[in-house]
PDB file of N, CA and C in Angstrom:
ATOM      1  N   UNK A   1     -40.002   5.114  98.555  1.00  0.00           N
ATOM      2  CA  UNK A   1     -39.572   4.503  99.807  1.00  0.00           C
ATOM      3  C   UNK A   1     -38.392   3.573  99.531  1.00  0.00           C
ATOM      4  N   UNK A   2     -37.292   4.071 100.048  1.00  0.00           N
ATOM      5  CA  UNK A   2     -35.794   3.179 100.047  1.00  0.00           C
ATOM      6  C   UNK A   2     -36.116   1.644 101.070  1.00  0.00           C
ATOM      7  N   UNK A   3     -35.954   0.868  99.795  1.00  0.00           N
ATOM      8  CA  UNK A   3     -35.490  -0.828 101.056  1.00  0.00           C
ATOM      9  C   UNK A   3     -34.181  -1.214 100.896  1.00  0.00           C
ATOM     10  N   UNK A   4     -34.208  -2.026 101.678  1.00  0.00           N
ATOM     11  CA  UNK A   4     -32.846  -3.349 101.857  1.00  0.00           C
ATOM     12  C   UNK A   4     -32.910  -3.761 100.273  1.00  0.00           C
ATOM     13  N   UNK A   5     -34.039  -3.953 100.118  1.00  0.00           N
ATOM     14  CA  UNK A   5     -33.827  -4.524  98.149  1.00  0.00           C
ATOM     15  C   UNK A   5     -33.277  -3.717  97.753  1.00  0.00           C
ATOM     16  N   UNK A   6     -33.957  -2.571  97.296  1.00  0.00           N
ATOM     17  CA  UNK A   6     -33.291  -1.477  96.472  1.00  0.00           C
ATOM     18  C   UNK A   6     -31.861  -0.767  96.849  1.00  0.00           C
ATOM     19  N   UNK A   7     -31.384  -1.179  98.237  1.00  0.00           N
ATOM     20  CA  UNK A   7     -30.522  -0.899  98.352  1.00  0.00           C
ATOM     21  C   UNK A   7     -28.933  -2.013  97.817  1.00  0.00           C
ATOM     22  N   UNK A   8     -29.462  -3.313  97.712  1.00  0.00           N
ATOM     23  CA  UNK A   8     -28.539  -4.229  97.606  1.00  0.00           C
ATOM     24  C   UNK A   8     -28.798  -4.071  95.873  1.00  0.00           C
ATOM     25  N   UNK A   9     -29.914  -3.676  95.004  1.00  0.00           N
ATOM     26  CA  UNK A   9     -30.013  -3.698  93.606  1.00  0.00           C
ATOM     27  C   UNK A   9     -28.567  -2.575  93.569  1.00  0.00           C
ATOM     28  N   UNK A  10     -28.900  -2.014  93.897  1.00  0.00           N
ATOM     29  CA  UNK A  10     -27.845  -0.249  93.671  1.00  0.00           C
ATOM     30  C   UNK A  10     -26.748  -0.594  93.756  1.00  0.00           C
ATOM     31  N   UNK A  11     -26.149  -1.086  95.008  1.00  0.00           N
ATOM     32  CA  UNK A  11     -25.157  -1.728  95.878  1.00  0.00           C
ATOM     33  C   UNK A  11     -24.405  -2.503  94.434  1.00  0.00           C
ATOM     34  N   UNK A  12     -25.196  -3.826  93.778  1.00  0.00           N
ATOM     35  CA  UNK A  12     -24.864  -4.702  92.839  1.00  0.00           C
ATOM     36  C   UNK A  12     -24.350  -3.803  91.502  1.00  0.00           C
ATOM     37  N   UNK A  13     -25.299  -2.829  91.077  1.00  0.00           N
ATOM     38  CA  UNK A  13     -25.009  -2.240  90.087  1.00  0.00           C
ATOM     39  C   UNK A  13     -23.483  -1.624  90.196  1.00  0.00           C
ATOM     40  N   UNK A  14     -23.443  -1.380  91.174  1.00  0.00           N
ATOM     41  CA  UNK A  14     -22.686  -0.394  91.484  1.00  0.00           C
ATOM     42  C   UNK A  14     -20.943  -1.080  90.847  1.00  0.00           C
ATOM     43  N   UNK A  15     -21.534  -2.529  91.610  1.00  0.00           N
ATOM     44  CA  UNK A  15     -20.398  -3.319  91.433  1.00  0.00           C
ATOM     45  C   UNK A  15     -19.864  -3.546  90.310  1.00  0.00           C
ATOM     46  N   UNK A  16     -21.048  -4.010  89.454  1.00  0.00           N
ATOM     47  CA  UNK A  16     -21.314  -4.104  87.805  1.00  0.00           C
ATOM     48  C   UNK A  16     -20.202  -3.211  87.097  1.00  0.00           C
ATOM     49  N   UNK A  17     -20.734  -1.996  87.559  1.00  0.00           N
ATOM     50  CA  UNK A  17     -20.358  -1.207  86.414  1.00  0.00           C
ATOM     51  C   UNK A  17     -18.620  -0.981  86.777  1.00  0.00           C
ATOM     52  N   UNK A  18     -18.326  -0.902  87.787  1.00  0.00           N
ATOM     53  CA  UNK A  18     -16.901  -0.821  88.120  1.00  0.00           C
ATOM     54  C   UNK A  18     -16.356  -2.410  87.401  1.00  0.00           C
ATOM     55  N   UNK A  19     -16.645  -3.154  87.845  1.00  0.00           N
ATOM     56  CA  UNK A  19     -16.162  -4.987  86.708  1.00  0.00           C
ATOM     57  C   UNK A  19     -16.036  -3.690  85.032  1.00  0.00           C
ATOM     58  N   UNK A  20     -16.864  -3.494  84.610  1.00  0.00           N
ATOM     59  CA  UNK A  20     -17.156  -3.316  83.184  1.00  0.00           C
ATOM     60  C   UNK A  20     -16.356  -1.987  82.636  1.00  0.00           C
ATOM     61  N   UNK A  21     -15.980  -0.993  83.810  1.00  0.00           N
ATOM     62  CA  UNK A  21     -15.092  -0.196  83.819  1.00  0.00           C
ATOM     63  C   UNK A  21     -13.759  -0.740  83.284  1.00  0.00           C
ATOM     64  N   UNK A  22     -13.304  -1.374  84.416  1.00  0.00           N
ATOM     65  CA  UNK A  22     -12.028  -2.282  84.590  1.00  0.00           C
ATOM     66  C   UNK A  22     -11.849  -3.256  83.153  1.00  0.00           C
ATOM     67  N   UNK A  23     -13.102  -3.720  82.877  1.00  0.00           N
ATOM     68  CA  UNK A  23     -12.829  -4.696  81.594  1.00  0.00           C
ATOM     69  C   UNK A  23     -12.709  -3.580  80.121  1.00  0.00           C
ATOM     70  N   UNK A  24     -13.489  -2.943  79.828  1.00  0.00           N
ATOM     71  CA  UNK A  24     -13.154  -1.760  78.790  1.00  0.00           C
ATOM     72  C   UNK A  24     -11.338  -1.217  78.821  1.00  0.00           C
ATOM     73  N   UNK A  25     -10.944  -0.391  80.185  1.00  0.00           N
ATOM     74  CA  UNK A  25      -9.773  -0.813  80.150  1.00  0.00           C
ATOM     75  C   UNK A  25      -9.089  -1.471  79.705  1.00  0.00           C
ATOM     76  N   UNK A  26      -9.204  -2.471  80.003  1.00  0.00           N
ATOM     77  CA  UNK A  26      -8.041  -3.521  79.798  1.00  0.00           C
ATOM     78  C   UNK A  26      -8.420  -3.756  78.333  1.00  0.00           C
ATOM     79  N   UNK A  27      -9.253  -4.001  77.850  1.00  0.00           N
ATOM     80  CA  UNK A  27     -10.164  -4.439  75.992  1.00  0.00           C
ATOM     81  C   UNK A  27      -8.777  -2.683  75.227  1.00  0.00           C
ATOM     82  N   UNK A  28      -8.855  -1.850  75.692  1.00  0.00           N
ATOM     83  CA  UNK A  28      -8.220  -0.705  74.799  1.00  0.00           C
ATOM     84  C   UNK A  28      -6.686  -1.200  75.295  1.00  0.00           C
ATOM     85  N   UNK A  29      -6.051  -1.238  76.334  1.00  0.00           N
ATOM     86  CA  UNK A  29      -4.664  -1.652  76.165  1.00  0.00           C
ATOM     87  C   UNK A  29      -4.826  -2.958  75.423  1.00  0.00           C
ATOM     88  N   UNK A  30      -5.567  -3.823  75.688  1.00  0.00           N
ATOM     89  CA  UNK A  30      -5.388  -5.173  74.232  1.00  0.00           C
ATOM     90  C   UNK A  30      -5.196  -4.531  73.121  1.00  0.00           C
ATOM     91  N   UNK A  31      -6.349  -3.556  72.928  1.00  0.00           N
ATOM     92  CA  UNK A  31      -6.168  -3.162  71.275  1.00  0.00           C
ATOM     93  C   UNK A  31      -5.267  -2.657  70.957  1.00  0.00           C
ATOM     94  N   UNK A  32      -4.581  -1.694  72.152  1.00  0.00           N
ATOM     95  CA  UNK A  32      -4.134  -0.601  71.729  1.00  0.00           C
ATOM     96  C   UNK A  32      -2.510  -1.540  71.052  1.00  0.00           C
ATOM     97  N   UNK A  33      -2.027  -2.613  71.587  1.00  0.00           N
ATOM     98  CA  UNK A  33      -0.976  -3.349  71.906  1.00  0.00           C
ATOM     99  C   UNK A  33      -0.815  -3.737  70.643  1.00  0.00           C
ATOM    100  N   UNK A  34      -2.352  -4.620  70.067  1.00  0.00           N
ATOM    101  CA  UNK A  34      -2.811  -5.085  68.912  1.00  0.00           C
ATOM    102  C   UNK A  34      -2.370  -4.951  67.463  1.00  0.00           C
ATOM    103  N   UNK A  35      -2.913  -3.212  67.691  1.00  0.00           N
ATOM    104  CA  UNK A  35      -2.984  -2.031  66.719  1.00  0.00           C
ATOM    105  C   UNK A  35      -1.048  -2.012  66.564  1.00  0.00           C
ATOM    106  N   UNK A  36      -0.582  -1.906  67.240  1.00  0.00           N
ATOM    107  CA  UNK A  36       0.671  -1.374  67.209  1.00  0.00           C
ATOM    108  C   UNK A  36       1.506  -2.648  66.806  1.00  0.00           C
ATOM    109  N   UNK A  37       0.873  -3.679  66.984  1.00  0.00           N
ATOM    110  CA  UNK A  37       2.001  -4.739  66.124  1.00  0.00           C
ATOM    111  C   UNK A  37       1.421  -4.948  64.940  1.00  0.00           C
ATOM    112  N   UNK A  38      -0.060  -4.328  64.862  1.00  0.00           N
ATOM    113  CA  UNK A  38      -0.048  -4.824  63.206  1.00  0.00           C
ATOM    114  C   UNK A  38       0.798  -3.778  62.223  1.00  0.00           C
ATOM    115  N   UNK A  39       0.910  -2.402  63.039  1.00  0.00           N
ATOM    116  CA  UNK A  39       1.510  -1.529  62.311  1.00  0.00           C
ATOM    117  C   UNK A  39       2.987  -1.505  61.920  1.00  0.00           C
ATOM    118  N   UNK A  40       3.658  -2.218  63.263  1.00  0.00           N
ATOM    119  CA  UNK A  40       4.924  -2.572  63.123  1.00  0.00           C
ATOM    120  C   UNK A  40       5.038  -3.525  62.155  1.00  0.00           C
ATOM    121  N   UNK A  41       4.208  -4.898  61.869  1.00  0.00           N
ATOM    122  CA  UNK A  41       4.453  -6.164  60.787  1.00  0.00           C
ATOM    123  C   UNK A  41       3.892  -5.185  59.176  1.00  0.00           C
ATOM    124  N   UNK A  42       3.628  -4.436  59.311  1.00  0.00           N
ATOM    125  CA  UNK A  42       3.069  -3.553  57.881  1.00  0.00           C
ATOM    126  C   UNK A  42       2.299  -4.332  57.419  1.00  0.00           C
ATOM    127  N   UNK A  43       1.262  -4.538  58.306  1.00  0.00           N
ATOM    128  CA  UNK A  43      -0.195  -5.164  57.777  1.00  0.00           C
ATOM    129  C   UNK A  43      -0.706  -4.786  56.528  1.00  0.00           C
ATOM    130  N   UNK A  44      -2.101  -4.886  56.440  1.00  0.00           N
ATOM    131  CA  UNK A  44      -2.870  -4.603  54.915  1.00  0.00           C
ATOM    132  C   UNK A  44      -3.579  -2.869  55.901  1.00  0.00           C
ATOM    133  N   UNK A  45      -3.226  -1.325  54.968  1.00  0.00           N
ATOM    134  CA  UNK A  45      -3.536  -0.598  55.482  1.00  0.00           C
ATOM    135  C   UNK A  45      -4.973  -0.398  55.604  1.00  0.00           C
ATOM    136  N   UNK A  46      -5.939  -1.241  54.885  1.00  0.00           N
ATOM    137  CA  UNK A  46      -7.621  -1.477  55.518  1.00  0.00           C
ATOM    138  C   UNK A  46      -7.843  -2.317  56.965  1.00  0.00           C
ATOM    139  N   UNK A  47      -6.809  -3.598  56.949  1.00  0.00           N
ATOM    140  CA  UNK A  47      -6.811  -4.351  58.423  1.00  0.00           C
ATOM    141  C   UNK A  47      -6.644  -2.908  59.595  1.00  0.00           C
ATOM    142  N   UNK A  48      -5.719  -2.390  59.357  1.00  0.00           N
ATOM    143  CA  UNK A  48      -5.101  -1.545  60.326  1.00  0.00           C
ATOM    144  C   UNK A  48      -5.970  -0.486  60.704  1.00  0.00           C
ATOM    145  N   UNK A  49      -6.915  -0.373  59.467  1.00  0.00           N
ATOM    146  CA  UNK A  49      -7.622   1.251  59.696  1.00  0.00           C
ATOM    147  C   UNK A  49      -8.911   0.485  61.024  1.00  0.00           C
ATOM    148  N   UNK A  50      -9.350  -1.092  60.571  1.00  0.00           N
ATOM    149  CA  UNK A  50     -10.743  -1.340  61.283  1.00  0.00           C
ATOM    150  C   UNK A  50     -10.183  -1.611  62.632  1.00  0.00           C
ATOM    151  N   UNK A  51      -8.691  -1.931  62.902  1.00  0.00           N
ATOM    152  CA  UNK A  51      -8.314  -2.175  63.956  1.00  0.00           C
ATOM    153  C   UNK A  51      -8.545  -1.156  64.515  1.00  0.00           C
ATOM    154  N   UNK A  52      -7.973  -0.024  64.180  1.00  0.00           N
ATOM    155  CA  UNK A  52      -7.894   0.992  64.717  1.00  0.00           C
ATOM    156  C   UNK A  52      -9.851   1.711  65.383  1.00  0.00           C
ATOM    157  N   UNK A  53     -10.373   1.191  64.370  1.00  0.00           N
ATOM    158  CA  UNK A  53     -11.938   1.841  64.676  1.00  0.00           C
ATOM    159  C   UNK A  53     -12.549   0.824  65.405  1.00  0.00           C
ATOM    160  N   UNK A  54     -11.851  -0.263  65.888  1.00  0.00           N
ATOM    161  CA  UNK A  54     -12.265  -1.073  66.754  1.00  0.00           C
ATOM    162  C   UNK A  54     -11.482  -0.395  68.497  1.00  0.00           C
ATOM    163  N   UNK A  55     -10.485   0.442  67.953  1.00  0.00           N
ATOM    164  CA  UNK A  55      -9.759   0.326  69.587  1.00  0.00           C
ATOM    165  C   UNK A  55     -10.654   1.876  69.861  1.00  0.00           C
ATOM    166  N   UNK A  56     -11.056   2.635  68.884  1.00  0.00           N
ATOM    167  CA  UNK A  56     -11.987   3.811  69.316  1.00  0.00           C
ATOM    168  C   UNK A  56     -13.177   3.897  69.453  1.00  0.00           C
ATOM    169  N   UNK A  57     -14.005   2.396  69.232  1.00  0.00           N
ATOM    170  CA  UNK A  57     -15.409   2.130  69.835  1.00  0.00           C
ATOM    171  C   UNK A  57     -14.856   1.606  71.317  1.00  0.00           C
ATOM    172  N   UNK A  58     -13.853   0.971  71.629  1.00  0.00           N
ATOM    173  CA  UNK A  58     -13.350   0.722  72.838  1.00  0.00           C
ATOM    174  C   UNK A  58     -13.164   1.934  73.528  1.00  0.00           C
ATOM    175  N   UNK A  59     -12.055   3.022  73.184  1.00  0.00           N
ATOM    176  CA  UNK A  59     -12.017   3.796  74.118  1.00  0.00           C
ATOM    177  C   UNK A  59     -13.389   4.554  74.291  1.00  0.00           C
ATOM    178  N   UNK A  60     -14.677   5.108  73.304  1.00  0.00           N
ATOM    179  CA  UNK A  60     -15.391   5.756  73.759  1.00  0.00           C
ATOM    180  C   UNK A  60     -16.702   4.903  74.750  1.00  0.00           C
ATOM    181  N   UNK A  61     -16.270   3.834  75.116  1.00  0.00           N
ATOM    182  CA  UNK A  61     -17.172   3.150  76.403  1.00  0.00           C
ATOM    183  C   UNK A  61     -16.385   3.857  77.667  1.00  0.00           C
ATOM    184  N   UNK A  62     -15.509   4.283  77.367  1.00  0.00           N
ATOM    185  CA  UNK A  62     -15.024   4.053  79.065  1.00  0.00           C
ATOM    186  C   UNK A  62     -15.592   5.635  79.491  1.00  0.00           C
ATOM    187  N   UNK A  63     -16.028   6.797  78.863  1.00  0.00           N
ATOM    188  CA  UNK A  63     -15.974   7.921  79.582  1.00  0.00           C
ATOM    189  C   UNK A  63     -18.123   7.591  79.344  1.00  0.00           C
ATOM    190  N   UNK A  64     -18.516   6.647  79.009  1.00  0.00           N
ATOM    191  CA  UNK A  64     -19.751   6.421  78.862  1.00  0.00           C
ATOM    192  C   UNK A  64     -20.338   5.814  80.021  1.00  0.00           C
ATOM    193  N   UNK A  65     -19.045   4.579  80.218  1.00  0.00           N
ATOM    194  CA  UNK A  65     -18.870   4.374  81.593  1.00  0.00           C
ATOM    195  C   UNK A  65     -18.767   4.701  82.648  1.00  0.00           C
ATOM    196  N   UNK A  66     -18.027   5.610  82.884  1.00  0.00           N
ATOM    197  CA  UNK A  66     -18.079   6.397  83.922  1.00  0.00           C
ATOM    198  C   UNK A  66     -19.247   7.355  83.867  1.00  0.00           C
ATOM    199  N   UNK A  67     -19.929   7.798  83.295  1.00  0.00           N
ATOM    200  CA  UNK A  67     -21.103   8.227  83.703  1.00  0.00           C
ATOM    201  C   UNK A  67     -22.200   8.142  84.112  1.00  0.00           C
ATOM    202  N   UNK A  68     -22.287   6.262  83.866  1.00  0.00           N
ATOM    203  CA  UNK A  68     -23.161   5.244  84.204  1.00  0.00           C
ATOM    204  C   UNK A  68     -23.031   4.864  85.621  1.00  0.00           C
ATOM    205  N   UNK A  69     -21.396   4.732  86.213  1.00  0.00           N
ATOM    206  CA  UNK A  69     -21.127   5.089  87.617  1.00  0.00           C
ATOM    207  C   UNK A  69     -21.468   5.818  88.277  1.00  0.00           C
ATOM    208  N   UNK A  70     -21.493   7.116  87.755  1.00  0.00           N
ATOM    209  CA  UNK A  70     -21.307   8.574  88.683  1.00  0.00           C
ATOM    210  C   UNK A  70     -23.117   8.191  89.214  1.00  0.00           C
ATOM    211  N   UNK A  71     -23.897   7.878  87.965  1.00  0.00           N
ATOM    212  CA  UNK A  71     -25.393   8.242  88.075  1.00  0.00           C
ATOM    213  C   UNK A  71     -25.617   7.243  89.141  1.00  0.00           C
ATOM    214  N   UNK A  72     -25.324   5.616  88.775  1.00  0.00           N
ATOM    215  CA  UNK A  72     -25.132   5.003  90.173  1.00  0.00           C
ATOM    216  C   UNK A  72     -24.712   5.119  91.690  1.00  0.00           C
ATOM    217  N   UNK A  73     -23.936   5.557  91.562  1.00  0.00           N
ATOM    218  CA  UNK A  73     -23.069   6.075  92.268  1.00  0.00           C
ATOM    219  C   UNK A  73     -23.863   7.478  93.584  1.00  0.00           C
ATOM    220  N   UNK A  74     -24.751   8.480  92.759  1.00  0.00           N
ATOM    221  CA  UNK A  74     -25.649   9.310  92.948  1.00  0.00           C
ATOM    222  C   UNK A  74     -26.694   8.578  93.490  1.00  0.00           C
ATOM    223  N   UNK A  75     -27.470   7.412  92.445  1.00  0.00           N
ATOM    224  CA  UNK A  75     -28.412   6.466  93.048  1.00  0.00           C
ATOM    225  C   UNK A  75     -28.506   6.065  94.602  1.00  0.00           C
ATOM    226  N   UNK A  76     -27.192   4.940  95.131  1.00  0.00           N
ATOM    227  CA  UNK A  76     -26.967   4.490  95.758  1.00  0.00           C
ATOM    228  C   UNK A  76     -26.799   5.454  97.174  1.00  0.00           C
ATOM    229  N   UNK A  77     -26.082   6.394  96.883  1.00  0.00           N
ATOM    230  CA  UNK A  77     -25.888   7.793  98.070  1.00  0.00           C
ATOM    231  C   UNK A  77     -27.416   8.103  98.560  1.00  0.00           C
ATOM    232  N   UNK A  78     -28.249   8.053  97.308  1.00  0.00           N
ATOM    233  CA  UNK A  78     -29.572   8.735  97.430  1.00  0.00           C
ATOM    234  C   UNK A  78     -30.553   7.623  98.489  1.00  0.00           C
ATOM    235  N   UNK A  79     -30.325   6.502  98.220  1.00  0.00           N
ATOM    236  CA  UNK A  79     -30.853   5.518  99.163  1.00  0.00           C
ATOM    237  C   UNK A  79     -30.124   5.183 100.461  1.00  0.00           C
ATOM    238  N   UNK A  80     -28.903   4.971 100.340  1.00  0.00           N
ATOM    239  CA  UNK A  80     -28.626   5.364 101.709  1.00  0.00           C
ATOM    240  C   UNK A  80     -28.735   6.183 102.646  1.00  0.00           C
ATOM    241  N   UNK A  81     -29.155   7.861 101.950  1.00  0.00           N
ATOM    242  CA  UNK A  81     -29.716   8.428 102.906  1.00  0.00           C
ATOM    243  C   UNK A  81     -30.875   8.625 103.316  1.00  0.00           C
ATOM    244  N   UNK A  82     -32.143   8.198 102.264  1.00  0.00           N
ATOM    245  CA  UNK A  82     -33.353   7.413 102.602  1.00  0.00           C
ATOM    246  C   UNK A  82     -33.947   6.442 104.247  1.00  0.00           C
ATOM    247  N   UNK A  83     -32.491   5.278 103.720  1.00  0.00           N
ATOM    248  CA  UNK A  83     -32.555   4.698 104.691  1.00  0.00           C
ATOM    249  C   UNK A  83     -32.188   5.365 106.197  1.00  0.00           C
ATOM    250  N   UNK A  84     -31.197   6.036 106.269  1.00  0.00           N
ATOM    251  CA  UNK A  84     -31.039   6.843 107.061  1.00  0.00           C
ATOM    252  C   UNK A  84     -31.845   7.855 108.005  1.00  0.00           C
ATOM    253  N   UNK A  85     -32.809   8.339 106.946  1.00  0.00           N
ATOM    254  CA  UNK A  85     -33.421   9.019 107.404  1.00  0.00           C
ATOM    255  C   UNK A  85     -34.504   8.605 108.206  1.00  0.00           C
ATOM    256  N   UNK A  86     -35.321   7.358 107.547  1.00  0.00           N
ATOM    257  CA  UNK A  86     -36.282   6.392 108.505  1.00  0.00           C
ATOM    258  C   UNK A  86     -35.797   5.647 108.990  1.00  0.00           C
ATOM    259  N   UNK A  87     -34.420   5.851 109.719  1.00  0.00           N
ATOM    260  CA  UNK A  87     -33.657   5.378 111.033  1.00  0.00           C
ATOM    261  C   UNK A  87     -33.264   3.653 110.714  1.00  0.00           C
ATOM    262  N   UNK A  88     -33.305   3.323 109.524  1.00  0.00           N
ATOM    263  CA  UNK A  88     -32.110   1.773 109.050  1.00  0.00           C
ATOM    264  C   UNK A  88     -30.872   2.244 108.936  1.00  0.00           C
ATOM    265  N   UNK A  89     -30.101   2.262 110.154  1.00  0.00           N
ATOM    266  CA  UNK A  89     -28.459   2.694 109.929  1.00  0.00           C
ATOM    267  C   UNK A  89     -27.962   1.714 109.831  1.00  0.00           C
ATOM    268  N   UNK A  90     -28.537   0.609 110.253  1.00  0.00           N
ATOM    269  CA  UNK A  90     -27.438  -1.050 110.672  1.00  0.00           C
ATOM    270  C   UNK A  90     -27.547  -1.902 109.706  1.00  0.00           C
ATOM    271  N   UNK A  91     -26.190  -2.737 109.606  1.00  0.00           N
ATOM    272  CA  UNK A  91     -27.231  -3.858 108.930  1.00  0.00           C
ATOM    273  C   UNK A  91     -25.682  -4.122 108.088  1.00  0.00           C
ATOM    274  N   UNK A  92     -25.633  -5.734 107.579  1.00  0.00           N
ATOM    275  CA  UNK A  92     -24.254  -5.934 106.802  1.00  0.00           C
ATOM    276  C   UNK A  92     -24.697  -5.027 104.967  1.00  0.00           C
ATOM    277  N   UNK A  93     -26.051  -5.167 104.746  1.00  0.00           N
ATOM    278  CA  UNK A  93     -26.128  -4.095 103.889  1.00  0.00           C
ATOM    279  C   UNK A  93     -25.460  -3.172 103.335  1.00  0.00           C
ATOM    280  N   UNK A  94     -26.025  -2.410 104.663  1.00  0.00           N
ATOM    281  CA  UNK A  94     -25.791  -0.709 104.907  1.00  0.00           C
ATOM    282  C   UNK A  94     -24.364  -0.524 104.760  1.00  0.00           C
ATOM    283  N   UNK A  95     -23.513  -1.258 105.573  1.00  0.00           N
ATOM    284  CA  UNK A  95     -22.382  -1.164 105.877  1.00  0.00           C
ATOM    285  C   UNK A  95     -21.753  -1.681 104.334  1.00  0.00           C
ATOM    286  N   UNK A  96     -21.796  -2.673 103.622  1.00  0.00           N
ATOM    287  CA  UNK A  96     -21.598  -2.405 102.392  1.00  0.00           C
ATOM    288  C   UNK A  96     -21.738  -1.819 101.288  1.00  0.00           C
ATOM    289  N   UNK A  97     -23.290  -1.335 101.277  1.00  0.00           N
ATOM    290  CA  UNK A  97     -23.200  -0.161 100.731  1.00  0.00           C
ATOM    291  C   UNK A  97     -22.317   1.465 100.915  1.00  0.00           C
ATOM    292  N   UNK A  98     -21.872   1.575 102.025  1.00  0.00           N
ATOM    293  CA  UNK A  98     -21.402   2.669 102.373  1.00  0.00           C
ATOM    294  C   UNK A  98     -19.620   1.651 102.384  1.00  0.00           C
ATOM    295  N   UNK A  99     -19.205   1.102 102.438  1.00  0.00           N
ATOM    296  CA  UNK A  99     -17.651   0.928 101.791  1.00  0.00           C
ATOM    297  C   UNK A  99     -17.798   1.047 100.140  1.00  0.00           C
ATOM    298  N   UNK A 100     -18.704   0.491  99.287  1.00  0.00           N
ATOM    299  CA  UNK A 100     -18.754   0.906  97.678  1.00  0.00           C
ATOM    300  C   UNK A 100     -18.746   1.846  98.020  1.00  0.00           C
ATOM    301  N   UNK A 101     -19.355   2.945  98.764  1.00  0.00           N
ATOM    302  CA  UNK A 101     -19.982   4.599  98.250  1.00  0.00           C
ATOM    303  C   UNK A 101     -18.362   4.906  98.288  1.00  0.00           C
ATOM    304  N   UNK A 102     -17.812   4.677  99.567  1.00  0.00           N
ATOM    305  CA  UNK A 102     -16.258   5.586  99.742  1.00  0.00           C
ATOM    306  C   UNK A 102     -15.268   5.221  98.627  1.00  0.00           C
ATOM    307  N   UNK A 103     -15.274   3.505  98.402  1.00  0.00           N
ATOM    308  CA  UNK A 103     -14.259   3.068  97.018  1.00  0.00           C
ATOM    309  C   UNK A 103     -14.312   3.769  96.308  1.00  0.00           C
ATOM    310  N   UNK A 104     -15.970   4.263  95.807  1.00  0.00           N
ATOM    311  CA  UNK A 104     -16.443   4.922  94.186  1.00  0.00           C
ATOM    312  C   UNK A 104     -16.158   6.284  94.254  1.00  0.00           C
ATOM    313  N   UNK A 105     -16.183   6.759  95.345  1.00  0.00           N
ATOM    314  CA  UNK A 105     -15.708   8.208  95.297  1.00  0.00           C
ATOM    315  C   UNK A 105     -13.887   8.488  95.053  1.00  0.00           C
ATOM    316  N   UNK A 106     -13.409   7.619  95.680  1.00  0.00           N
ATOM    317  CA  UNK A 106     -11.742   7.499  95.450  1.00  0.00           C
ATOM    318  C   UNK A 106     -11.806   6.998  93.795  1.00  0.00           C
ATOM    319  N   UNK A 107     -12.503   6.630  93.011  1.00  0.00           N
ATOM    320  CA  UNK A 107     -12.228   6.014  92.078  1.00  0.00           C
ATOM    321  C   UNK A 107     -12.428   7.127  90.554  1.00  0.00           C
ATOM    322  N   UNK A 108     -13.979   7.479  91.158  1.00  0.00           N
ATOM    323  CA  UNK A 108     -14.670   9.010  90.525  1.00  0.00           C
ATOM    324  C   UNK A 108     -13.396   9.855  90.161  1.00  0.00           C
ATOM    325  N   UNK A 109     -13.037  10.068  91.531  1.00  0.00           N
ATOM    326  CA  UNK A 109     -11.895  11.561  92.048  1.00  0.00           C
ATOM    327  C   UNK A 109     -10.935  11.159  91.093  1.00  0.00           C
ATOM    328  N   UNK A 110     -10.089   9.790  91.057  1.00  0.00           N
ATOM    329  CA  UNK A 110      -9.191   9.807  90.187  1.00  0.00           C
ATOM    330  C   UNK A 110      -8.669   9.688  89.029  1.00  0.00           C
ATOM    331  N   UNK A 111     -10.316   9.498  88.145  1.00  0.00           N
ATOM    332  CA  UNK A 111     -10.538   9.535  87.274  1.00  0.00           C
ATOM    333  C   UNK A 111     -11.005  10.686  86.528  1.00  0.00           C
ATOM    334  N   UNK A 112     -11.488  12.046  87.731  1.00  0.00           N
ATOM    335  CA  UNK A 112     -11.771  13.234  86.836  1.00  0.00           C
ATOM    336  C   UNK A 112     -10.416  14.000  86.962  1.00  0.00           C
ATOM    337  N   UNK A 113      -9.521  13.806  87.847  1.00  0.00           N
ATOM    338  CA  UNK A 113      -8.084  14.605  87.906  1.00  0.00           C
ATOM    339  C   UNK A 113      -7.088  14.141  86.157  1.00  0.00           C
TER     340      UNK A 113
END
């Protein structure tokens, strides 16, 4: 049985994971920026190698990430139409939950193209 709780838990997650999206991002252009001036100053080639295995534990969060979305993402759809169905259409909730659902789908889309 879908509630207003479980719908604002989903709703939150939802939010979560897009913040943590966005921050992974930005953590691999740091590194990536990082990596490339230590290579330019001709660092010590062990500094450079952990840098480097630091910016590829970075990049492999983000497609980990996004899958943690999508499933959310699935979650949240799944309770909104719950609610829907035992006739809770209204509500500042609802209505926020269903602007995340449309953001996350523009976001999904432009991230699997």
């Amino acid at each position: 049985m879908a509630t207003i709780r479980n719908l604002k838990i989903k709703t939150s997650t939802c939010k979560r994971i897009v913040k943590e999206l966005d921050s992974y991002k930005k953590e691999v252009e740091r590194e990536a920026a990082k990596t490339a001036s230590m290579k330019d100053a001709g660092a010590d080639p062990y500094d450079i190698k952990q840098q480097e295995n630091v910016l590829a534990e970075s990049r492999m969060m983000i497609p980990d990430c996004h899958k943690r979305l999508e499933a959310a993402l699935a979650d949240l759809k799944g309770i909104l139409a719950e609610l829907e169905e035992s006739n809770q259409k209204d509500g500042p909730e609802i209505d926020e939950a269903k602007s995340i659902v449309s953001d996350l789908e523009k976001v999904v889309e432009t991230t699997e193209a």
